[in-house]
ModelCIF file with pLDDT and N, C-alpha, C, O atoms, coordinates in Angstrom:
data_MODEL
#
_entry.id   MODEL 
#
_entity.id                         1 
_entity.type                       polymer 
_entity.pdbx_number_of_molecules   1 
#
_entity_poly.entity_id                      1 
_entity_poly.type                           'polypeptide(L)' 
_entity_poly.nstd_linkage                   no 
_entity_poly.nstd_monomer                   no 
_entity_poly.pdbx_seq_one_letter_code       
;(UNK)(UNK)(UNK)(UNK)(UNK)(UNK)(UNK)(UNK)(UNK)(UNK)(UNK)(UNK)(UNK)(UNK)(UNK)(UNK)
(UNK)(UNK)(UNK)(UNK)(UNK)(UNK)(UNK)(UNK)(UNK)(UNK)(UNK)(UNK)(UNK)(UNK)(UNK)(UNK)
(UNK)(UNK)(UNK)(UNK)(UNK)(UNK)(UNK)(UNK)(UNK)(UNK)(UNK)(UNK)(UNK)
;
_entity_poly.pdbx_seq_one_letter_code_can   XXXXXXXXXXXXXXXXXXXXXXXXXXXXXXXXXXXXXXXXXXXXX 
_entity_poly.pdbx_strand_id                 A 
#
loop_
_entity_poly_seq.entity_id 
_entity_poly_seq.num 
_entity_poly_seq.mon_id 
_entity_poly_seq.hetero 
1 1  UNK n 
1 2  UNK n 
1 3  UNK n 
1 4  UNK n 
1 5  UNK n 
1 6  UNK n 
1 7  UNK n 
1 8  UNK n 
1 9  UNK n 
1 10 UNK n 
1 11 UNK n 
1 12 UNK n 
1 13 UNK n 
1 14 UNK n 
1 15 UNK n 
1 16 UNK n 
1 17 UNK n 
1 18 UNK n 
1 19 UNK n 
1 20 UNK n 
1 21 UNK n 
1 22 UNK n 
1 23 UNK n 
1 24 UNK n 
1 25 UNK n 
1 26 UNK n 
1 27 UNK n 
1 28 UNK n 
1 29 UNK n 
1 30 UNK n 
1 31 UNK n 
1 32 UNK n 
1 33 UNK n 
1 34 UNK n 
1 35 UNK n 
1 36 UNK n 
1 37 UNK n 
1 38 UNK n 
1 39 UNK n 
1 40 UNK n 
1 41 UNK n 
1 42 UNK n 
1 43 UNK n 
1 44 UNK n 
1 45 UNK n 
#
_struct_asym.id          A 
_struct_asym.entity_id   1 
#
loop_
_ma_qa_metric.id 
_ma_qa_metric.mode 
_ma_qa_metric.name 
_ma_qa_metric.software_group_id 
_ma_qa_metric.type 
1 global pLDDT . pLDDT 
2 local  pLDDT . pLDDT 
#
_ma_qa_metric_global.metric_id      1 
_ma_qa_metric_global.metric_value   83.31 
_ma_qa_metric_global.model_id       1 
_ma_qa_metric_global.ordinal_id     1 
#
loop_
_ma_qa_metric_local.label_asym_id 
_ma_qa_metric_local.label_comp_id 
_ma_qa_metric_local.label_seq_id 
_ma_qa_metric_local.metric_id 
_ma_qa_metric_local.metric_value 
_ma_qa_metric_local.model_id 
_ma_qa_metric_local.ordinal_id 
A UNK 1  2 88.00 1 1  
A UNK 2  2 89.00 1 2  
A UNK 3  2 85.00 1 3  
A UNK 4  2 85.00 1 4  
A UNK 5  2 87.00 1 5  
A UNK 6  2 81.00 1 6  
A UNK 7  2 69.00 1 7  
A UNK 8  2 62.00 1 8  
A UNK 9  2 53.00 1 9  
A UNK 10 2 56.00 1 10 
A UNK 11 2 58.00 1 11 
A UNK 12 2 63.00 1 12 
A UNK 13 2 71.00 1 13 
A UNK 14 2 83.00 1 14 
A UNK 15 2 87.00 1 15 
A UNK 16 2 88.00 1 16 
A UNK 17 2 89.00 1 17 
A UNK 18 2 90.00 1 18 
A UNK 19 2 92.00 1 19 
A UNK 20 2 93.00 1 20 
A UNK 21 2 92.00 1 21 
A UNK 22 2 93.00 1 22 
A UNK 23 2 95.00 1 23 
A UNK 24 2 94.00 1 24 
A UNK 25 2 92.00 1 25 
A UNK 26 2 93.00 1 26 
A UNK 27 2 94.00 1 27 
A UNK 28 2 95.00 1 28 
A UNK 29 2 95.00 1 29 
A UNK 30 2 92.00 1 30 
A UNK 31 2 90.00 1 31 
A UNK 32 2 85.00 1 32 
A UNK 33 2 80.00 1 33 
A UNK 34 2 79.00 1 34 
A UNK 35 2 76.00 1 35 
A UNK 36 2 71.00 1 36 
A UNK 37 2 67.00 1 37 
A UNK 38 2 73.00 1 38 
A UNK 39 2 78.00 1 39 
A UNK 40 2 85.00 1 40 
A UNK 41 2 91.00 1 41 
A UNK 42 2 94.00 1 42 
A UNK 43 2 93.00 1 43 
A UNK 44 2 93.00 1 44 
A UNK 45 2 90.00 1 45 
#
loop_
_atom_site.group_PDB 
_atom_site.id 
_atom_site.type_symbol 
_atom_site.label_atom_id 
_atom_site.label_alt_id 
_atom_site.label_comp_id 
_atom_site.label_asym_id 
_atom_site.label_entity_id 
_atom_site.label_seq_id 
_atom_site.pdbx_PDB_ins_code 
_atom_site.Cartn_x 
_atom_site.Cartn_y 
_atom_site.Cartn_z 
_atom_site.occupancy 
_atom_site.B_iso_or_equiv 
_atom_site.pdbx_formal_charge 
_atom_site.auth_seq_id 
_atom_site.auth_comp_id 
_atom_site.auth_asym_id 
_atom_site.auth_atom_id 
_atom_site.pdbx_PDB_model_num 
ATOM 1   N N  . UNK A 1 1  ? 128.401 168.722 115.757 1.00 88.00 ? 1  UNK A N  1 
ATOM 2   C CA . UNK A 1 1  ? 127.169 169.249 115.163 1.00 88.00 ? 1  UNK A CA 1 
ATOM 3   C C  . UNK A 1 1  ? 126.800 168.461 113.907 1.00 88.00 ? 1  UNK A C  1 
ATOM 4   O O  . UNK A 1 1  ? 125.630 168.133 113.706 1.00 88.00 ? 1  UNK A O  1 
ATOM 5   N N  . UNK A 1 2  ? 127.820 168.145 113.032 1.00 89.00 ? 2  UNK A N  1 
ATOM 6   C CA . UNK A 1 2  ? 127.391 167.317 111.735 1.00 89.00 ? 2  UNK A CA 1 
ATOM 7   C C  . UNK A 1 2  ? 127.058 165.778 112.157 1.00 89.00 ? 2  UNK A C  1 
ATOM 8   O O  . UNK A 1 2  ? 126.179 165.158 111.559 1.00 89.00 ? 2  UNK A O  1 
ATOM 9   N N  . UNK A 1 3  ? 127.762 165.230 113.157 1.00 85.00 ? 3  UNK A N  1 
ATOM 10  C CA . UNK A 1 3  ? 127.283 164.104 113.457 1.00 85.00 ? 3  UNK A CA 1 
ATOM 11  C C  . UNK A 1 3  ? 125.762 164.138 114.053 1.00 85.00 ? 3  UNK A C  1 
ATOM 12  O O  . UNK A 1 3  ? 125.113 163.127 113.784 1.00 85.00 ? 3  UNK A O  1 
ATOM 13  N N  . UNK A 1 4  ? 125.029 165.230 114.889 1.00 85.00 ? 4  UNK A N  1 
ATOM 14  C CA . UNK A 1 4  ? 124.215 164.901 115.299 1.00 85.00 ? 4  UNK A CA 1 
ATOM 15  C C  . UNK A 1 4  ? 122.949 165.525 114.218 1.00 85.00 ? 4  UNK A C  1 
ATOM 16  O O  . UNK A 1 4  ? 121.787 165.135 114.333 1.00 85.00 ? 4  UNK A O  1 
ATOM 17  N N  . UNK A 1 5  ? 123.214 166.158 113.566 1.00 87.00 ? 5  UNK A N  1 
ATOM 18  C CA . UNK A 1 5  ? 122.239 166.652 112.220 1.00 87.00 ? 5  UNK A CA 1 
ATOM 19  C C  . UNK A 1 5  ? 122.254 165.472 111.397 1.00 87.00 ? 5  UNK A C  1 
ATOM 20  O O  . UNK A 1 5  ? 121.213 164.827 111.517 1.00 87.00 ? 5  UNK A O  1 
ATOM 21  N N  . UNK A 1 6  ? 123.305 164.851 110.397 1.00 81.00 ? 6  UNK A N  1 
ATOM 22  C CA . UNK A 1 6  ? 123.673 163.901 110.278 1.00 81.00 ? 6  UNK A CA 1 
ATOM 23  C C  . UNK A 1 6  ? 122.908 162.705 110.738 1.00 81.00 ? 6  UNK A C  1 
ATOM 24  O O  . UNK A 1 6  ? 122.377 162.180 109.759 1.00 81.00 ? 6  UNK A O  1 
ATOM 25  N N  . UNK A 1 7  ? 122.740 162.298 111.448 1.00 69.00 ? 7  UNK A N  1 
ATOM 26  C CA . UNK A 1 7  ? 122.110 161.278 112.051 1.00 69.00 ? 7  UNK A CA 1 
ATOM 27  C C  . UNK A 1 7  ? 122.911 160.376 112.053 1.00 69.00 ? 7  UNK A C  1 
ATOM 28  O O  . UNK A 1 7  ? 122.280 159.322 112.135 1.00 69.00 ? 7  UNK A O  1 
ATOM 29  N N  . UNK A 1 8  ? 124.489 160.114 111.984 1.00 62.00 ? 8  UNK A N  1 
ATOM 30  C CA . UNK A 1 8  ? 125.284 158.927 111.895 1.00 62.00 ? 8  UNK A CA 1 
ATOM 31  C C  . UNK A 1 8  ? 125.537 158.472 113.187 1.00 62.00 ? 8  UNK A C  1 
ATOM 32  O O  . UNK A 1 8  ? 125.287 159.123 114.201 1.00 62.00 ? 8  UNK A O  1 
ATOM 33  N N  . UNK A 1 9  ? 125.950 157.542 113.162 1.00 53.00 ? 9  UNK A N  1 
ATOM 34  C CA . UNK A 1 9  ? 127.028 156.571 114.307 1.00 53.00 ? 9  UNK A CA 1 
ATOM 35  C C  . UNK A 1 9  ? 128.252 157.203 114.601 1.00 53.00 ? 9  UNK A C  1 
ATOM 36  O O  . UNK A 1 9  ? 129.032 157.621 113.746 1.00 53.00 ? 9  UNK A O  1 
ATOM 37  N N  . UNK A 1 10 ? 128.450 157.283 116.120 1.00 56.00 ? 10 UNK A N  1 
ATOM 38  C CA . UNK A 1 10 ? 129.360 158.306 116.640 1.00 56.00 ? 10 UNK A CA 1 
ATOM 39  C C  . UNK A 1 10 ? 130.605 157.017 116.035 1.00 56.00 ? 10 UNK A C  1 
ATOM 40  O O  . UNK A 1 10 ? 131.280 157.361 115.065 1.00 56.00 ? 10 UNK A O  1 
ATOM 41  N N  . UNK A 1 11 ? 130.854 155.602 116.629 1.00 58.00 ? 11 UNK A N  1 
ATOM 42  C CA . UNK A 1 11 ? 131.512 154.780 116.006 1.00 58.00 ? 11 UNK A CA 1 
ATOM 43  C C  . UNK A 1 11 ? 131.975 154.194 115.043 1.00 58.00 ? 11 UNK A C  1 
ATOM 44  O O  . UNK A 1 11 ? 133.045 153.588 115.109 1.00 58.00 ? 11 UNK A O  1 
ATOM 45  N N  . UNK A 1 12 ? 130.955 154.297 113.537 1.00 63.00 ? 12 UNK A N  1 
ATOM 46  C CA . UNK A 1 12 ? 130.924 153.745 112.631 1.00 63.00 ? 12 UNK A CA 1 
ATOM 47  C C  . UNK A 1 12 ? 132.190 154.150 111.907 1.00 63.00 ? 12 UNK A C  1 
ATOM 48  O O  . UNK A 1 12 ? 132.835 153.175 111.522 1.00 63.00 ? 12 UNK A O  1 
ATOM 49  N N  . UNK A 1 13 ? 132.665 155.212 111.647 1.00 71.00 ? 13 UNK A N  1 
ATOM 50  C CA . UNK A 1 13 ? 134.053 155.537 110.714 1.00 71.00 ? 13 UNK A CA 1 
ATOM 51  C C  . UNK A 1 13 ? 133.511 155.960 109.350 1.00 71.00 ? 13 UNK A C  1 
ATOM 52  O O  . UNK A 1 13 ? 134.353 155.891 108.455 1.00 71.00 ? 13 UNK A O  1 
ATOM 53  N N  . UNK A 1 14 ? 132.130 156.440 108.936 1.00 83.00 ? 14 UNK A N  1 
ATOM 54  C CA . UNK A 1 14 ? 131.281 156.478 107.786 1.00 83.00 ? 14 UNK A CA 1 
ATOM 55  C C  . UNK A 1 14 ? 131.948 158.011 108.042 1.00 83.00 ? 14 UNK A C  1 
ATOM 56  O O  . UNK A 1 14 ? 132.919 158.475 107.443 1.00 83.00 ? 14 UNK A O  1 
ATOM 57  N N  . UNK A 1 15 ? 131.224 158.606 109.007 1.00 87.00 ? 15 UNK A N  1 
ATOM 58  C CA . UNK A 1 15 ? 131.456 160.287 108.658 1.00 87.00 ? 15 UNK A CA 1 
ATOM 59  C C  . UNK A 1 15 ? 133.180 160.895 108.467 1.00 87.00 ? 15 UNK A C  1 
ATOM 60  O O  . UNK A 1 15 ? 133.349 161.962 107.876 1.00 87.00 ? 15 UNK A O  1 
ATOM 61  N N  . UNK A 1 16 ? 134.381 160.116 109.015 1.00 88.00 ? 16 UNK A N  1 
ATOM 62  C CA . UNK A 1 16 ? 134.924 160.619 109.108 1.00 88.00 ? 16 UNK A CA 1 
ATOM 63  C C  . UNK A 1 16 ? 135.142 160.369 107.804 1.00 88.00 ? 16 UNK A C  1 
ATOM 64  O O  . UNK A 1 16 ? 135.329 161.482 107.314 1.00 88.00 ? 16 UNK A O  1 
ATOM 65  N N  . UNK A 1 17 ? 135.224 159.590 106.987 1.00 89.00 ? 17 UNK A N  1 
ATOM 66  C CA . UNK A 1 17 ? 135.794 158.562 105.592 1.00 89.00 ? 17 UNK A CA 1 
ATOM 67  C C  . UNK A 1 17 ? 135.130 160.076 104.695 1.00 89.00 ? 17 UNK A C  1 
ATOM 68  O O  . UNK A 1 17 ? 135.928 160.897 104.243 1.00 89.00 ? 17 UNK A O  1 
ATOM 69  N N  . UNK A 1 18 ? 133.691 160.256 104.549 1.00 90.00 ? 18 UNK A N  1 
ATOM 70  C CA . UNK A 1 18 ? 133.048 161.010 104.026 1.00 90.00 ? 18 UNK A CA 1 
ATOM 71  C C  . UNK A 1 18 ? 133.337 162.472 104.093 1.00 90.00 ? 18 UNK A C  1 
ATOM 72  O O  . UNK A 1 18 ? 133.068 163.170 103.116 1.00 90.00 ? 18 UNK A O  1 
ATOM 73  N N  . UNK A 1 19 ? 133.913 163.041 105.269 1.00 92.00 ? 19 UNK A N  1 
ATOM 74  C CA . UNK A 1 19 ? 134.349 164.008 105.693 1.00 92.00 ? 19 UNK A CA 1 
ATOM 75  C C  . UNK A 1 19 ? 135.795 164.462 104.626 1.00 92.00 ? 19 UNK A C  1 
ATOM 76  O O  . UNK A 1 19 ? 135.966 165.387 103.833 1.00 92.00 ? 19 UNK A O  1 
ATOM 77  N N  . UNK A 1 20 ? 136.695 163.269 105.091 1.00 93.00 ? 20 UNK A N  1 
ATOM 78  C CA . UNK A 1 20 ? 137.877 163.160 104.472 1.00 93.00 ? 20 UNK A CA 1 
ATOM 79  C C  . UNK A 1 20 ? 138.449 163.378 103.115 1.00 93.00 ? 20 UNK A C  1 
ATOM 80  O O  . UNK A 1 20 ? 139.463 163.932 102.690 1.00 93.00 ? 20 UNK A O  1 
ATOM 81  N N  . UNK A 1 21 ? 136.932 162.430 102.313 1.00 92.00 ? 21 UNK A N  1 
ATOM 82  C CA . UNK A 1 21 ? 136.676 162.366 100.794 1.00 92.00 ? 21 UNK A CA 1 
ATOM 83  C C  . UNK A 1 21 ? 136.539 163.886 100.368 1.00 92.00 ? 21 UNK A C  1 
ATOM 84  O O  . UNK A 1 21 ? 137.370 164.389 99.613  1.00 92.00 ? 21 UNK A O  1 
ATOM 85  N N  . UNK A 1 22 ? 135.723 164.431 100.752 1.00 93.00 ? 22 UNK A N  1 
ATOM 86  C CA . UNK A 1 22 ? 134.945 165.440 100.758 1.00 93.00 ? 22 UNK A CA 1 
ATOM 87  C C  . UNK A 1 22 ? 136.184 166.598 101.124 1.00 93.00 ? 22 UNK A C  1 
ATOM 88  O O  . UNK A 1 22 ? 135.874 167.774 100.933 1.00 93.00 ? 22 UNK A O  1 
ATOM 89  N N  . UNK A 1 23 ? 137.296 166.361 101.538 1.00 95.00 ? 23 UNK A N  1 
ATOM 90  C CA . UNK A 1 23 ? 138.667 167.459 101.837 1.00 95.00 ? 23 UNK A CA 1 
ATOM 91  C C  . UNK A 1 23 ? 139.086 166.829 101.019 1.00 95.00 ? 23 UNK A C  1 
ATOM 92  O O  . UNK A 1 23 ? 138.699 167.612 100.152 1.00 95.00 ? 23 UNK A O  1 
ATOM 93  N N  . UNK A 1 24 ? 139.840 165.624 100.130 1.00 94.00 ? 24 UNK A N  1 
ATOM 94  C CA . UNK A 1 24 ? 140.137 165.641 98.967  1.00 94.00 ? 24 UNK A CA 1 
ATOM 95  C C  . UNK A 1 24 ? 139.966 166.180 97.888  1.00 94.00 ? 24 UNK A C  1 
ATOM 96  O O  . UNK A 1 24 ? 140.887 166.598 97.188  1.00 94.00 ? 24 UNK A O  1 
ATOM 97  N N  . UNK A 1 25 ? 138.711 166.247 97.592  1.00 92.00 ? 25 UNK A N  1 
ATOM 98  C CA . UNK A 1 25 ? 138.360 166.604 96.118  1.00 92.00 ? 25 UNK A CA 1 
ATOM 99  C C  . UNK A 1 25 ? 138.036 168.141 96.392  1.00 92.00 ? 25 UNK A C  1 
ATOM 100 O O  . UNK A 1 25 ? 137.612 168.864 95.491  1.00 92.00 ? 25 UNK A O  1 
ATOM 101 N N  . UNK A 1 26 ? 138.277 168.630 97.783  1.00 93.00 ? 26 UNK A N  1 
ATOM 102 C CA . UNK A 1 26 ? 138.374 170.444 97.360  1.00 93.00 ? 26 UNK A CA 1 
ATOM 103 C C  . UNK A 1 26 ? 137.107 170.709 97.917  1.00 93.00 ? 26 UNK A C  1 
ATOM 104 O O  . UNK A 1 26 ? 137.006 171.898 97.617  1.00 93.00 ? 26 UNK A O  1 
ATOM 105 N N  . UNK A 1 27 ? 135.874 170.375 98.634  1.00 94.00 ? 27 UNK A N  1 
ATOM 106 C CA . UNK A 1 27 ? 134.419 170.954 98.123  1.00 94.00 ? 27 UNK A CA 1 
ATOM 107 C C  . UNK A 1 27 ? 134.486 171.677 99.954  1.00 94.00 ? 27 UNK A C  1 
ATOM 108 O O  . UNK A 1 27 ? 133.996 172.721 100.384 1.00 94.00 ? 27 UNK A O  1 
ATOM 109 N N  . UNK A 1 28 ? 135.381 170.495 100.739 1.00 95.00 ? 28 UNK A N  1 
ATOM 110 C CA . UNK A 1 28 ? 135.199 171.044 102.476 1.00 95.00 ? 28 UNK A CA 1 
ATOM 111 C C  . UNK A 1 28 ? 136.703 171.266 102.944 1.00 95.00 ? 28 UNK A C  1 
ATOM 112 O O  . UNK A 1 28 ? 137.651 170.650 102.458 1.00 95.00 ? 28 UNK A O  1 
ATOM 113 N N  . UNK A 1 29 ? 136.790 172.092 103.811 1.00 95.00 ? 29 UNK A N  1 
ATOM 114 C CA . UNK A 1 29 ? 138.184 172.636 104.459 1.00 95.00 ? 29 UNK A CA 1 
ATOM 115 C C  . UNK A 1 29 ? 138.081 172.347 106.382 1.00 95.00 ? 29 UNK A C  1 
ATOM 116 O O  . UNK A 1 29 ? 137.526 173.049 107.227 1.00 95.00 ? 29 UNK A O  1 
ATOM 117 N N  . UNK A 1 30 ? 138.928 170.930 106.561 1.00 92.00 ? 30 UNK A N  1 
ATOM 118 C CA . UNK A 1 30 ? 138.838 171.324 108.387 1.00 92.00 ? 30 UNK A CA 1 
ATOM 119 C C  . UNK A 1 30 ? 139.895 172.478 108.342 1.00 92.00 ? 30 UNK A C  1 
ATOM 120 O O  . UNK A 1 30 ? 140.691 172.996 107.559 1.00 92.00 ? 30 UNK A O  1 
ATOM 121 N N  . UNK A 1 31 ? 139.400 172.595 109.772 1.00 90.00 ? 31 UNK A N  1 
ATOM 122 C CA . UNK A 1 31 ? 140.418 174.032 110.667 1.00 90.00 ? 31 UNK A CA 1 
ATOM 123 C C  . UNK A 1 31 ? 139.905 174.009 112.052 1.00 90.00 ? 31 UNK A C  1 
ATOM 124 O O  . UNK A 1 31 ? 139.000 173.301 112.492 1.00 90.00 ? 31 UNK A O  1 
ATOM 125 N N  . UNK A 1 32 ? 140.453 174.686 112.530 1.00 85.00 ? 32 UNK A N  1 
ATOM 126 C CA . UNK A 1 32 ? 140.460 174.835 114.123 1.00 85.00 ? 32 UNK A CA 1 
ATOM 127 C C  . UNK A 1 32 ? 140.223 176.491 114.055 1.00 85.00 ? 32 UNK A C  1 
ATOM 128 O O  . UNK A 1 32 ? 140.998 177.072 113.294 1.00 85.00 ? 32 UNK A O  1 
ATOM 129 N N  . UNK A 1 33 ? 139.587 177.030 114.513 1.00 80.00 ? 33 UNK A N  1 
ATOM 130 C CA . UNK A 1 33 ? 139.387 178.189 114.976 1.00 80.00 ? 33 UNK A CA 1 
ATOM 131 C C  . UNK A 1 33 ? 140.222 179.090 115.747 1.00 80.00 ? 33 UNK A C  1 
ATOM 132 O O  . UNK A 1 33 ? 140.125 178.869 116.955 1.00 80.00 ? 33 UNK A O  1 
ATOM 133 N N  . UNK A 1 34 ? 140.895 179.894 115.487 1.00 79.00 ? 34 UNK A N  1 
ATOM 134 C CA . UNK A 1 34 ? 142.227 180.883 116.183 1.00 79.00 ? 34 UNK A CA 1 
ATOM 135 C C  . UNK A 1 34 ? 141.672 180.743 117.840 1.00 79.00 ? 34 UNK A C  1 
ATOM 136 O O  . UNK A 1 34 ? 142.525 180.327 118.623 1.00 79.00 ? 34 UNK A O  1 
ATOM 137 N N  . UNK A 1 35 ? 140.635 180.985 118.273 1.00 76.00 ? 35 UNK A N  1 
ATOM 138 C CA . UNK A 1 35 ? 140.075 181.368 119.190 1.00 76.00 ? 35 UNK A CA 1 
ATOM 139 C C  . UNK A 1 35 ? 140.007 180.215 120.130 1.00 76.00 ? 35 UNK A C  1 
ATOM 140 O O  . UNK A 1 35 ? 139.868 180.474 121.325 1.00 76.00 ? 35 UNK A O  1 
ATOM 141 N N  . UNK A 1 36 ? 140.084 179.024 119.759 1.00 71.00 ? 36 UNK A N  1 
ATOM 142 C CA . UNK A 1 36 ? 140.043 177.548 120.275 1.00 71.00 ? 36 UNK A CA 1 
ATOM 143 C C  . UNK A 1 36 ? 141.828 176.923 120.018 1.00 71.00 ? 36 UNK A C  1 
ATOM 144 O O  . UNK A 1 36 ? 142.766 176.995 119.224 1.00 71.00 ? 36 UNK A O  1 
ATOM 145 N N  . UNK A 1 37 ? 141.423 176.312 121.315 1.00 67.00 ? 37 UNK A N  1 
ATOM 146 C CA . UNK A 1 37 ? 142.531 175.682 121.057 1.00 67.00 ? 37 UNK A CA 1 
ATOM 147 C C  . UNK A 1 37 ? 142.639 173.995 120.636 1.00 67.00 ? 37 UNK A C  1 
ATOM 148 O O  . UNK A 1 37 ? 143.721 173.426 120.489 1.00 67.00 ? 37 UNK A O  1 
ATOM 149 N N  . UNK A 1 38 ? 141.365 173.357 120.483 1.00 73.00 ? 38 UNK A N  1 
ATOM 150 C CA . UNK A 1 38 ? 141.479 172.324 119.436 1.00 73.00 ? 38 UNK A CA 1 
ATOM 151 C C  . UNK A 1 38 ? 139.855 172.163 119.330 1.00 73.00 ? 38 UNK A C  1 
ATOM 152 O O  . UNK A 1 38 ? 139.079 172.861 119.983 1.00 73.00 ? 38 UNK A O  1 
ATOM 153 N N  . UNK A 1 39 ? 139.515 171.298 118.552 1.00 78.00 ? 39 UNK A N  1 
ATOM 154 C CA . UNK A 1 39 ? 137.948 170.644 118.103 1.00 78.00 ? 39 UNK A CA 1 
ATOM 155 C C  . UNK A 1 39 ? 138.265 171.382 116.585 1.00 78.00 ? 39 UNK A C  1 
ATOM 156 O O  . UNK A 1 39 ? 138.808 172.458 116.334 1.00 78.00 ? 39 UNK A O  1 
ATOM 157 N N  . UNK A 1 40 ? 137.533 170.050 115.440 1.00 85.00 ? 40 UNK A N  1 
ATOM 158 C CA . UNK A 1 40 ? 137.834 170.094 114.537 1.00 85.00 ? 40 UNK A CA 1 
ATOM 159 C C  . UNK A 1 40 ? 136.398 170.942 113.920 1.00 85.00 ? 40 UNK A C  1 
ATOM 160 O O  . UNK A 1 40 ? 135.349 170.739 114.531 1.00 85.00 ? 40 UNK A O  1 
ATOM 161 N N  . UNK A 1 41 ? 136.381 171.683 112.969 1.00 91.00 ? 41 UNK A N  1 
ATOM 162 C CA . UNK A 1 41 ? 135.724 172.431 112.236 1.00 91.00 ? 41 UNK A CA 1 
ATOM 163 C C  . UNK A 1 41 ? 135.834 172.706 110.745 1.00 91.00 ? 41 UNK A C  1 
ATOM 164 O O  . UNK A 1 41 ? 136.854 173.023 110.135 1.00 91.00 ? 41 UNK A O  1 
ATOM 165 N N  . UNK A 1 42 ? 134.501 172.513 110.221 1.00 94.00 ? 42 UNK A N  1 
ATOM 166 C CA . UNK A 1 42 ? 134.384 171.849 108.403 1.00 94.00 ? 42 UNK A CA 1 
ATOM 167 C C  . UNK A 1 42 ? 133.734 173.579 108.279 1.00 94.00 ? 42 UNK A C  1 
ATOM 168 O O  . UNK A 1 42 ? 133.291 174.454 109.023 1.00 94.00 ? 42 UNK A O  1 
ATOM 169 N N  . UNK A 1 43 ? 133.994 173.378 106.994 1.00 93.00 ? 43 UNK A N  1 
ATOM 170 C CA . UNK A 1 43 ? 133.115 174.544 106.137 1.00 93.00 ? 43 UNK A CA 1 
ATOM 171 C C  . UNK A 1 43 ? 134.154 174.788 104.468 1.00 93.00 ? 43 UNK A C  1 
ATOM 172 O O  . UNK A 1 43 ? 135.358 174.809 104.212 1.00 93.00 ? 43 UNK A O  1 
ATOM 173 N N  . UNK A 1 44 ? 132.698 174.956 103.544 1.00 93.00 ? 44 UNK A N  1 
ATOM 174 C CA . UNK A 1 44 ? 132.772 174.918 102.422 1.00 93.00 ? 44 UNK A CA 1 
ATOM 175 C C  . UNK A 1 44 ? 133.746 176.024 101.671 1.00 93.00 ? 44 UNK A C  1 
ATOM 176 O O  . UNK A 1 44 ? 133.988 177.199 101.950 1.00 93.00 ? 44 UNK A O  1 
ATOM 177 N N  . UNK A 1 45 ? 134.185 175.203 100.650 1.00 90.00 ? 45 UNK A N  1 
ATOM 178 C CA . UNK A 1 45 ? 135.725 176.448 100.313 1.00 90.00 ? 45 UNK A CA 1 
ATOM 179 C C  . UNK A 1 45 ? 135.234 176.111 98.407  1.00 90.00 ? 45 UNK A C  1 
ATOM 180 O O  . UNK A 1 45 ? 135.871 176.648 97.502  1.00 90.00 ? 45 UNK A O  1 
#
């Protein structure tokens, strides 16, 4: 969903880098959903 709102390159390595940054410094949290058993999922903490 963020890639295609986003408008990035499924290939480029921009979103994940940005993604990543962005779980460093505290502002986004991945997780997986109890209910799923994998696909990655962001949201603000």
């Amino acid at each position: 969903e963020l890639q295609n709102m986003a408008k990035l390159s499924p290939g480029g390595g921009r979103l994940s880098k940005r993604l990543n940054d962005l779980i460093e410094v505290g502002f986004i949290e991945e997780y997986v959903p109890w209910d799923r058993s994998r696909g990655e999922y962001y949201k603000l903490i």
